[in-house]
Protein backbone atom coordinates (compact mmCIF):
# COMPACT_ATOMS: atom_id res chain seq x y z
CA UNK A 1 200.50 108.65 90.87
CA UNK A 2 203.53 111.22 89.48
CA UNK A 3 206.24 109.12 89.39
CA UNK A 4 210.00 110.52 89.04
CA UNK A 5 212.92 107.59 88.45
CA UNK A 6 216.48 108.61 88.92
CA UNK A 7 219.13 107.06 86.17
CA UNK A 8 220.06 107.28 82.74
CA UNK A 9 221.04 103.09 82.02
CA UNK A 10 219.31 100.20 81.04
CA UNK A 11 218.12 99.07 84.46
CA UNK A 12 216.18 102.22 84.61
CA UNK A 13 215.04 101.72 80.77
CA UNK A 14 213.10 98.19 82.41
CA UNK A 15 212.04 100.09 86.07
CA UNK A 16 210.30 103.14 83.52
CA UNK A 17 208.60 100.10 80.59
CA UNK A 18 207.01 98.38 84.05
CA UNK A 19 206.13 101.34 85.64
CA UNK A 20 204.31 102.61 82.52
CA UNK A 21 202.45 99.25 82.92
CA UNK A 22 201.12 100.20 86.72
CA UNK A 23 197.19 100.80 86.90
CA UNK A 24 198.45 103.44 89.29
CA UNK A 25 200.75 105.40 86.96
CA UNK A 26 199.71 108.45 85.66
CA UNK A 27 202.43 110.71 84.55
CA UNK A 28 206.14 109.12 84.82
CA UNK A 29 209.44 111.40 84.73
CA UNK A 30 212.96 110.58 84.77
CA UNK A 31 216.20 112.38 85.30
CA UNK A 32 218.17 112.11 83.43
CA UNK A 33 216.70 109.46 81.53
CA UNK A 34 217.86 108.44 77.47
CA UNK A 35 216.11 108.27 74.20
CA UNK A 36 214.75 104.97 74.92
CA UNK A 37 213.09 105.85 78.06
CA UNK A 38 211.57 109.21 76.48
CA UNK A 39 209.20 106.69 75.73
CA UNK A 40 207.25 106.21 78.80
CA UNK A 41 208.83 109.29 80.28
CA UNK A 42 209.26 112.85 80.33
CA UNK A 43 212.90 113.40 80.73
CA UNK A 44 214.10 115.93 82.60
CA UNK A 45 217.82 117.33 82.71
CA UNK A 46 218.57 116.76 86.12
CA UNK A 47 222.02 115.01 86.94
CA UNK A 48 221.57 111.93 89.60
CA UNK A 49 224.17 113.42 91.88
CA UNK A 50 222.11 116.81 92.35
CA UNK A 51 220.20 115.66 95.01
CA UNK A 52 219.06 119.36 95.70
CA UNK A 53 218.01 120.18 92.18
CA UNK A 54 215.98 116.49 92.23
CA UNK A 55 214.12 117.60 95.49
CA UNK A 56 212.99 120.77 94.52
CA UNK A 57 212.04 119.23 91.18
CA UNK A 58 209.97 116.59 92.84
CA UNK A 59 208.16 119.09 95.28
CA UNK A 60 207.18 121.33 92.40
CA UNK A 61 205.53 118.95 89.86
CA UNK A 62 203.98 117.07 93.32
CA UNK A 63 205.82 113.45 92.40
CA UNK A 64 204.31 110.59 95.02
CA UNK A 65 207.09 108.57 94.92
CA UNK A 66 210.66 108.88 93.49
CA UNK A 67 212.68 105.46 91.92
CA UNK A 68 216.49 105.52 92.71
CA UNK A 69 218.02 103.35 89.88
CA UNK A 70 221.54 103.83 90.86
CA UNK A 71 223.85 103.19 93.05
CA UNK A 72 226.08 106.46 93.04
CA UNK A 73 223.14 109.00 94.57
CA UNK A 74 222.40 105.88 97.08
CA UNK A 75 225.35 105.55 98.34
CA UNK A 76 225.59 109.56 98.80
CA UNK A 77 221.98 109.97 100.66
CA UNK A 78 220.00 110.55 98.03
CA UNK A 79 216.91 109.25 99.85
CA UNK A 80 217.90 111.37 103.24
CA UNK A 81 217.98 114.11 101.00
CA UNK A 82 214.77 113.42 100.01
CA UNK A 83 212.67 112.39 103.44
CA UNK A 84 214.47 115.39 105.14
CA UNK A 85 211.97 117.54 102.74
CA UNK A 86 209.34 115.18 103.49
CA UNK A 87 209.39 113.32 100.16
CA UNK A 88 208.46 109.39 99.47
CA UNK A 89 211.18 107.91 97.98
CA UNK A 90 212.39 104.19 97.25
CA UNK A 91 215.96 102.98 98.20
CA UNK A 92 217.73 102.93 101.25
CA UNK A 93 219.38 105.72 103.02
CA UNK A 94 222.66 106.06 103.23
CA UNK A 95 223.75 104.38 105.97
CA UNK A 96 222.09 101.71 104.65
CA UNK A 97 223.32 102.10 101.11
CA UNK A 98 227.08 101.99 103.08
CA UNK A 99 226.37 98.05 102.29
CA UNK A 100 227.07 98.03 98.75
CA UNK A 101 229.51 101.59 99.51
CA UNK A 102 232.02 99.93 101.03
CA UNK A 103 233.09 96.18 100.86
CA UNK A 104 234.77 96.43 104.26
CA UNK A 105 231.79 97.09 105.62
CA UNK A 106 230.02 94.44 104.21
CA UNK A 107 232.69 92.00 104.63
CA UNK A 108 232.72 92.56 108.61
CA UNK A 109 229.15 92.52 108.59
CA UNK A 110 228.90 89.11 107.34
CA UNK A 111 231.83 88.34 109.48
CA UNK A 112 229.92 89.51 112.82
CA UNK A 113 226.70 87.42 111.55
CA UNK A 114 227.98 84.77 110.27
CA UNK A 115 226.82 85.06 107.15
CA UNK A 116 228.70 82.79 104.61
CA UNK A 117 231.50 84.42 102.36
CA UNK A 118 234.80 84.11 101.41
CA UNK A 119 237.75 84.82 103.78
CA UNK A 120 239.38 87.96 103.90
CA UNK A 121 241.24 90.66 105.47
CA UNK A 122 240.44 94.97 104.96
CA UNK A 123 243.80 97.48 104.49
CA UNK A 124 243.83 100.80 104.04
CA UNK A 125 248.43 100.83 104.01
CA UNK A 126 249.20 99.41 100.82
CA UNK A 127 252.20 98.31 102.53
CA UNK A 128 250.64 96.05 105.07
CA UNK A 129 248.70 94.77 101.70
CA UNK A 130 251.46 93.70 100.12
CA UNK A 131 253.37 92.04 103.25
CA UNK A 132 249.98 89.87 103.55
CA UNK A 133 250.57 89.19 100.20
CA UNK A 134 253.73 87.54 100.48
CA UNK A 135 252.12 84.61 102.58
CA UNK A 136 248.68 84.31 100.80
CA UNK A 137 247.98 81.55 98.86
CA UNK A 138 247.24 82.35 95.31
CA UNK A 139 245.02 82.92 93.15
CA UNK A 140 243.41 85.64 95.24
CA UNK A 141 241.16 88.20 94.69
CA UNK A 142 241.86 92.51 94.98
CA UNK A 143 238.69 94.21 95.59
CA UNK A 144 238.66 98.09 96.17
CA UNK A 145 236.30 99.34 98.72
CA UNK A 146 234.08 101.44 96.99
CA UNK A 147 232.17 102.28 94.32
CA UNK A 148 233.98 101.30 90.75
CA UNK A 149 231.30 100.57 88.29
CA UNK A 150 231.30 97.17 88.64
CA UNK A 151 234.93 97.06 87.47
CA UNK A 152 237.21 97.34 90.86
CA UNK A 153 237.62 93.45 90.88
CA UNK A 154 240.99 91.99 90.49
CA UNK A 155 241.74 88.18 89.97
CA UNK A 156 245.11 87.90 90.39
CA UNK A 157 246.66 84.25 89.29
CA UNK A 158 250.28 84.91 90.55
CA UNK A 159 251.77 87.04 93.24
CA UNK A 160 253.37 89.38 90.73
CA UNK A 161 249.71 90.52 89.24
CA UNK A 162 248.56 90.52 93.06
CA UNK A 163 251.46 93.19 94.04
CA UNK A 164 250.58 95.13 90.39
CA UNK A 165 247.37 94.85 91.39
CA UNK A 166 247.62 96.68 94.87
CA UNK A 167 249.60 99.41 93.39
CA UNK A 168 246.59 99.84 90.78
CA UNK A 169 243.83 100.09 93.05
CA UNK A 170 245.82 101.58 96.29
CA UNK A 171 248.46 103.57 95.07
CA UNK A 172 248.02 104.76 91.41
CA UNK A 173 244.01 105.16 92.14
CA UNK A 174 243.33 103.32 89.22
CA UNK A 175 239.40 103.27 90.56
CA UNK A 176 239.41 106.48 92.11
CA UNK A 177 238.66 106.97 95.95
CA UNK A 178 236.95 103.54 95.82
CA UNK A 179 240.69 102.32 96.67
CA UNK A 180 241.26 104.19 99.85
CA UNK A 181 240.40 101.38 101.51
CA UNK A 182 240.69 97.53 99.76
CA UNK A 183 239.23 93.91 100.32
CA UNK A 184 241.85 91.06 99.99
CA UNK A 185 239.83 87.91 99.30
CA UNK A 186 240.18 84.07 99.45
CA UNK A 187 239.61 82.85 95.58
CA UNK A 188 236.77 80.72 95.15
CA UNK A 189 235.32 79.04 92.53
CA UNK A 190 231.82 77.95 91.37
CA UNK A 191 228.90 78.99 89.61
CA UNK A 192 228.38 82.85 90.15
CA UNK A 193 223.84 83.32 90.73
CA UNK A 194 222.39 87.07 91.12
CA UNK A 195 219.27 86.79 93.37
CA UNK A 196 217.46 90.29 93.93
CA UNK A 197 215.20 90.89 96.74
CA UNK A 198 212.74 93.76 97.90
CA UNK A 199 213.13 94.42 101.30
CA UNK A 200 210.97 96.53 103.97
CA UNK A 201 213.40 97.32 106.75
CA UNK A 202 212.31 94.14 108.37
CA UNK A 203 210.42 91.26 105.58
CA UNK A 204 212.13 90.63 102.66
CA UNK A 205 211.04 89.00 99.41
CA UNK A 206 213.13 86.94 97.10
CA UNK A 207 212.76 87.57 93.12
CA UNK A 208 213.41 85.48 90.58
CA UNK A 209 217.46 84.56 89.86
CA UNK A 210 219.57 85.29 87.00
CA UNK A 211 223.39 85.04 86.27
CA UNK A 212 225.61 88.10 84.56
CA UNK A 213 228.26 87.92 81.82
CA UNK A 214 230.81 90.25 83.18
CA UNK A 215 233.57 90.02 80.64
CA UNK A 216 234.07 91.42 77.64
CA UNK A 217 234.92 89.32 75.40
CA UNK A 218 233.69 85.60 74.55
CA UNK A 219 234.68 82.80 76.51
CA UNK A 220 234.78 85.18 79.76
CA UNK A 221 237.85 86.54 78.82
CA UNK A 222 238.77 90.43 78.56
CA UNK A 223 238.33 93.29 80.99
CA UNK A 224 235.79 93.30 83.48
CA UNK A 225 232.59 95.29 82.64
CA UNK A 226 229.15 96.74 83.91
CA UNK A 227 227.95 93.39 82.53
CA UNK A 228 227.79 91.93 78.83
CA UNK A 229 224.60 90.00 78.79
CA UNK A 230 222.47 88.10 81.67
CA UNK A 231 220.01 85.30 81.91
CA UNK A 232 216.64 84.50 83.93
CA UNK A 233 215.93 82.24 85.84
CA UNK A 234 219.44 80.48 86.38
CA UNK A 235 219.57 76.29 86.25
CA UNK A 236 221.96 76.42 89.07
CA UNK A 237 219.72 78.01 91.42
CA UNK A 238 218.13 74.67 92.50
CA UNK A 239 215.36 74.55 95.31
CA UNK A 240 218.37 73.15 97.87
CA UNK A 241 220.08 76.15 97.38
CA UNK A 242 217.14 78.22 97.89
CA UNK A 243 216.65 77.10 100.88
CA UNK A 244 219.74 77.26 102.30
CA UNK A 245 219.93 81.19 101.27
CA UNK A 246 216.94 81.56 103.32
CA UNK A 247 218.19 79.77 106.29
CA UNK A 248 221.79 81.57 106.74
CA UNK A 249 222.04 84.84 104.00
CA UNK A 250 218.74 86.23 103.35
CA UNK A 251 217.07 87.10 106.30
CA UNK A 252 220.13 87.01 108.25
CA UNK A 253 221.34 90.09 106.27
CA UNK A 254 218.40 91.93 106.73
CA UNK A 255 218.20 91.26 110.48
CA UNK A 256 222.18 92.08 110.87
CA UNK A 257 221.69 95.84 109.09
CA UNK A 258 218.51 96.04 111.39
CA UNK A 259 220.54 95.20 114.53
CA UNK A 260 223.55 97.54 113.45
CA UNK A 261 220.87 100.52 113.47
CA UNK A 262 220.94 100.38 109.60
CA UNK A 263 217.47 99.48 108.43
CA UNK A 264 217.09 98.12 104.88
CA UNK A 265 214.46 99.60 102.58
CA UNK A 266 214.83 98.89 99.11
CA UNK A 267 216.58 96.23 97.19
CA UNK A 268 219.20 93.95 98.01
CA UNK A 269 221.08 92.15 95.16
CA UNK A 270 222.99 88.93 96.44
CA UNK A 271 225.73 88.22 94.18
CA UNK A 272 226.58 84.66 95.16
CA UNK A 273 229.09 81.84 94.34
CA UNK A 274 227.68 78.41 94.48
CA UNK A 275 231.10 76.67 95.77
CA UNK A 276 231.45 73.02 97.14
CA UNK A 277 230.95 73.90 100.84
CA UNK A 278 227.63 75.83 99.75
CA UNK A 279 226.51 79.47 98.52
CA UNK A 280 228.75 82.10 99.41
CA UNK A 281 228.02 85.95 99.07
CA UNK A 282 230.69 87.50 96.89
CA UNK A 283 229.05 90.98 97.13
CA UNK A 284 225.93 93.17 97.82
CA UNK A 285 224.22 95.37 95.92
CA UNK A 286 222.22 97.70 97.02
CA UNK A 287 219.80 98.62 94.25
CA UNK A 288 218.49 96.71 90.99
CA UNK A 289 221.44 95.15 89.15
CA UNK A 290 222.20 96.26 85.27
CA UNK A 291 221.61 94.39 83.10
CA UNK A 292 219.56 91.83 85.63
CA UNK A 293 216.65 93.85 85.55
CA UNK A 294 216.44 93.44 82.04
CA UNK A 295 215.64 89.83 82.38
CA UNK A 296 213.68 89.93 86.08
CA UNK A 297 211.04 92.80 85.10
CA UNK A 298 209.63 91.01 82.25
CA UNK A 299 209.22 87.70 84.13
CA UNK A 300 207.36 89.69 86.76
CA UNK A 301 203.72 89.24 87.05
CA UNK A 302 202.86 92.08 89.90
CA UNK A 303 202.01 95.46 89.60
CA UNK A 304 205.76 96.97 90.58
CA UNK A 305 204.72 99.94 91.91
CA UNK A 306 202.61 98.22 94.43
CA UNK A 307 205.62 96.51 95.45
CA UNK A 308 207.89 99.86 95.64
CA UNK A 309 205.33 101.30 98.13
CA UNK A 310 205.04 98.07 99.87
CA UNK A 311 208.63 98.92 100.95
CA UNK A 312 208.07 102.35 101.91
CA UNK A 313 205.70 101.80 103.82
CA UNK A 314 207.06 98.50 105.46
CA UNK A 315 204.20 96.03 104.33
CA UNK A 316 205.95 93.73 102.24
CA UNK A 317 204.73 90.73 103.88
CA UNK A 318 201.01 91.37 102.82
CA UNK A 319 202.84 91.16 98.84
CA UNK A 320 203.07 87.72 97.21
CA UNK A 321 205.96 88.15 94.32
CA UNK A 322 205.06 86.28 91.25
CA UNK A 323 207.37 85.01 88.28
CA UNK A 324 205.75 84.06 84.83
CA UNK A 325 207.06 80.55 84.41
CA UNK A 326 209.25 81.11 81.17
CA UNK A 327 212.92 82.69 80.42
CA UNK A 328 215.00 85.73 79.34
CA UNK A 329 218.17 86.19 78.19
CA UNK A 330 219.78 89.98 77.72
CA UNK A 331 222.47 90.22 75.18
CA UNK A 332 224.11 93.65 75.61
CA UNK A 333 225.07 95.02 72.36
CA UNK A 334 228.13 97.67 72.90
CA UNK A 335 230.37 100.17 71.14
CA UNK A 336 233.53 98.52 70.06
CA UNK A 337 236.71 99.01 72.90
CA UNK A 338 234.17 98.92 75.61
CA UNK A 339 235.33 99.08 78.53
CA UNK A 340 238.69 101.02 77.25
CA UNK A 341 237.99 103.82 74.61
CA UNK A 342 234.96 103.86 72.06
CA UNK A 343 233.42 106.43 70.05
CA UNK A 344 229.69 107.78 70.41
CA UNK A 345 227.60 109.65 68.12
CA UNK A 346 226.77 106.66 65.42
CA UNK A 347 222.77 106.46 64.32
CA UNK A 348 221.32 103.60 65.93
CA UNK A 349 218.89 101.61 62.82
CA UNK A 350 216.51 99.24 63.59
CA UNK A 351 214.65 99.86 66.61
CA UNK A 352 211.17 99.90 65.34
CA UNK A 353 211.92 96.04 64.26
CA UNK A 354 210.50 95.74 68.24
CA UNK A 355 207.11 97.18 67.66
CA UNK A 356 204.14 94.87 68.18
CA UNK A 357 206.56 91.86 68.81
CA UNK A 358 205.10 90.15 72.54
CA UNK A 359 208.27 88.71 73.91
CA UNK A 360 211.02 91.36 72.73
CA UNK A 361 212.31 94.33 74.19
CA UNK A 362 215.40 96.80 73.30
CA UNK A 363 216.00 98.31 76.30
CA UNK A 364 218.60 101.21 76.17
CA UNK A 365 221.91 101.98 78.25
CA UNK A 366 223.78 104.43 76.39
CA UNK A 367 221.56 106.76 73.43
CA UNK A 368 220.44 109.58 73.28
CA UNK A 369 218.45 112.25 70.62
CA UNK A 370 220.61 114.65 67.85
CA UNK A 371 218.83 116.16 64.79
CA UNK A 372 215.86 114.17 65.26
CA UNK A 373 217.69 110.61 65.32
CA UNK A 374 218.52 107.91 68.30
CA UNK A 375 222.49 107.90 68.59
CA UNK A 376 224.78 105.78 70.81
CA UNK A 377 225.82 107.87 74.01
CA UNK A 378 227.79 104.86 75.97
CA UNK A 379 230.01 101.66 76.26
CA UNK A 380 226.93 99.72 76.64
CA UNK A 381 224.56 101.06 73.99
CA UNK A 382 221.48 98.63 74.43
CA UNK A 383 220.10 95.51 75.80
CA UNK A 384 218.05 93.40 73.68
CA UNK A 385 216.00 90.80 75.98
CA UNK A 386 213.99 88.01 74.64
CA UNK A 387 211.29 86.07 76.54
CA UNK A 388 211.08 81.86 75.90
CA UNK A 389 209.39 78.75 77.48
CA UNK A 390 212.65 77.47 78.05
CA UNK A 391 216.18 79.34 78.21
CA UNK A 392 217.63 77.94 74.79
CA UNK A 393 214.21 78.93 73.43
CA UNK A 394 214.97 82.61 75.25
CA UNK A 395 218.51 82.88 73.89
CA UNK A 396 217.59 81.60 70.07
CA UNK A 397 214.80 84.53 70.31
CA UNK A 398 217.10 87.35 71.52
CA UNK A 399 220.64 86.20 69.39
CA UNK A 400 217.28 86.48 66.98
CA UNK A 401 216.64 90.08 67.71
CA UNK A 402 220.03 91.31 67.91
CA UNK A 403 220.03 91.36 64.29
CA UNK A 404 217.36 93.53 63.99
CA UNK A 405 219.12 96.43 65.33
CA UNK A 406 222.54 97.79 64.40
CA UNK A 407 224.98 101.12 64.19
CA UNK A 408 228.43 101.66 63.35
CA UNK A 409 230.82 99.92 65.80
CA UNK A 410 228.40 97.31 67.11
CA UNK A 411 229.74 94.90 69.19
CA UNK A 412 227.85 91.72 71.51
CA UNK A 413 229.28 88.47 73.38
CA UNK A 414 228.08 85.24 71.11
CA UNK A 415 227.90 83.32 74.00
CA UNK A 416 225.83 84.60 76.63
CA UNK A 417 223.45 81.84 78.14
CA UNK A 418 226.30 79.15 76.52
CA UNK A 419 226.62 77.65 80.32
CA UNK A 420 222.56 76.69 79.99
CA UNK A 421 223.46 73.99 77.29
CA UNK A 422 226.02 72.25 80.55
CA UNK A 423 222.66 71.07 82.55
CA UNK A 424 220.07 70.71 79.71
């Protein structure tokens, strides 16, 4: 098969090192891609948002099936794009895609359902926002509707950061058009678990969970972030909360998008909050989270492109999903000021310290190729991922490996994976 993937981040790093292990690969491409997918790839200068450019691209070198990593060209009909010209493509269109696109949405699908989350309330008049303020109990959270890079999330502790907060997302368009519309939600508190699924339209199948360091500084303190480091399988994921995912979130969610003339194709990633009155979904996702790919893929024993056309072609429920019973932890290592202001362009040393080593992979967010040498080309430069039997075997190995590599301005978390030494 000519595969094309569609991303230029980590997450699409890990889709393009397991696709290059598929018996049925035979020539892989991705647009954009980065120097540390040229590996397995030919990369291709293609933006992700030119979905006409990305068509015509995959008609003329005959691709079988095209890999949306992220959630931008999603959310903007990528796919429709693509099956309009008669294309196979994995990832949901967009009116499917409108479930990570817009938190309202989400929020009053889960509400219709009764699927469990948070309480809340939608605006779109920053006024009425802040006269709701006025009688919420505090702390609350500020989420703005759309798309923000993972970053649109505001904990506010007192009323004062809840009304600064409005007039960010709302009124000064601190995120953009993602804060036309905004999510007021009731706080809760708990362990956070990311559980990503494959889904057919119809049958959906539950992969292996993990839990994301989203701030960017040790401690989880700092700005919010595309995600500092992440761990595999998570130790608060027990087999009672399993099962109660399957019983009222899961399925339920798939059945509610396929009852609201929205079928599901693709993957859904269920950010959850393990509270006292049971899992809660804080958000959806509608595509492989980054960096919890770089911890799920190498756990994963199938052949993923199997899988991918599984949910094309709506036979998911012939695929048994199997997880190699160890762990992985993902330390992100980043360019210092991330998420503020950084500077690019530094040689990245190092990387050939992965070679040969079973159980380590450097799997790159931000680099790219000048004058014949890797460089860092983003916030997040690279993820280094170790495998382990055991999670504080997993995080020794990659806190390990993060030595190996380095360039000017390095900077990594020191505690990702701390919260596995509370339950061991």
């Amino acid at each position: 098969m000519k595969i094309l993937i569609v991303g230029s981040g980590g997450r699409e790093h890990a889709i393009a090192w397991k696709v290059a292990q598929s018996r049925k690969a035979e020539k892989i491409y991705c647009a954009p891609g980065n120097a540390g997918i040229a590996e397995y790839a030919e990369c291709v200068d293609i933006g992700a948002m030119e979905f006409e450019r990305l068509s015509r691209f995959a008609k003329e070198k005959e691709i079988d099936l095209t890999i949306i990593g992220m959630d931008d060209p999603l959310v903007g009909g990528v796919v429709d794009v693509f099956e309009a010209e008669g294309l196979r493509v994995f990832g949901p269109r967009k009116n499917a895609a409108i479930l990570e696109g817009s938190k309202a949405f989400s929020k009053d699908l889960m509400k219709k359902y009764n699927i469990p989350t948070a309480a809340y309330e939608n605006f779109d008049d920053p006024k009425k926002a802040l006269d709701y303020l006025e009688t919420a109990p505090m702390p609350i959270v500020l989420k703005a509707d759309g798309l923000a890079l993972g970053k649109g999330v505001l904990i506010c502790n007192t009323l004062e950061e809840a009304r600064e907060g409005v007039k960010s997302i709302m009124m000064d368009k601190k995120f953009g058009s993602a804060g036309n519309q905004m999510v007021i939600e009731e706080f809760m508190t708990g362990r956070e678990v990311s559980v990503l699924s494959f889904v057919d339209g119809k049958t959906i199948k539950i992969m292996t969970s993990a839990q994301d360091h989203k701030r960017a500084l040790d401690g989880d303190q700092g700005l919010n972030t595309g995600g500092m480091g992440t761990f595999s399988p998570s130790p608060f994921y027990t087999e009672e909360v399993d099962a109660f995912c399957k019983e009222y979130i899961y399925q339920k969610t798939v059945d509610a998008m396929a009852a609201e003339g929205r079928e599901f194709k693709g993957i859904i990633f269920f950010g959850l909050m393990l509270t006292e009155k049971g899992p809660r979904v804080l958000e959806y996702n509608a595509r492989f989270g980054d960096p919890e790919t770089q911890v799920v893929l190498p756990r994963m024993k199938n052949d993923i492109l199997e899988v991918f056309e599984a949910c094309v072609d709506g036979t998911l429920d012939q695929i048994e999903l199997e997880f190699e019973d160890n762990a992985a932890v993902c330390v992100v290592l980043a360019s210092d000021g991330y998420p503020v202001q950084y500077e690019k362009g530094f040689e990245i040393r190092g990387l050939e310290s992965f070679k040969g080593r079973d159980g380590y992979y450097v799997f790159h967010a931000g680099s790219r190729f000048r004058d014949g040498k890797i460089v860092t080309n983003g916030g997040r430069v690279l993820g280094v991922t170790a495998a382990g039997r055991d999670l504080k075997e997993a995080r020794a190995n990659a806190y390990e490996a993060v030595k190996w590599v380095d360039f000017d301005n390095k900077y990594y978390r020191n505690d990702i994976g701390k919260a596995i030494d509370e339950v061991s």
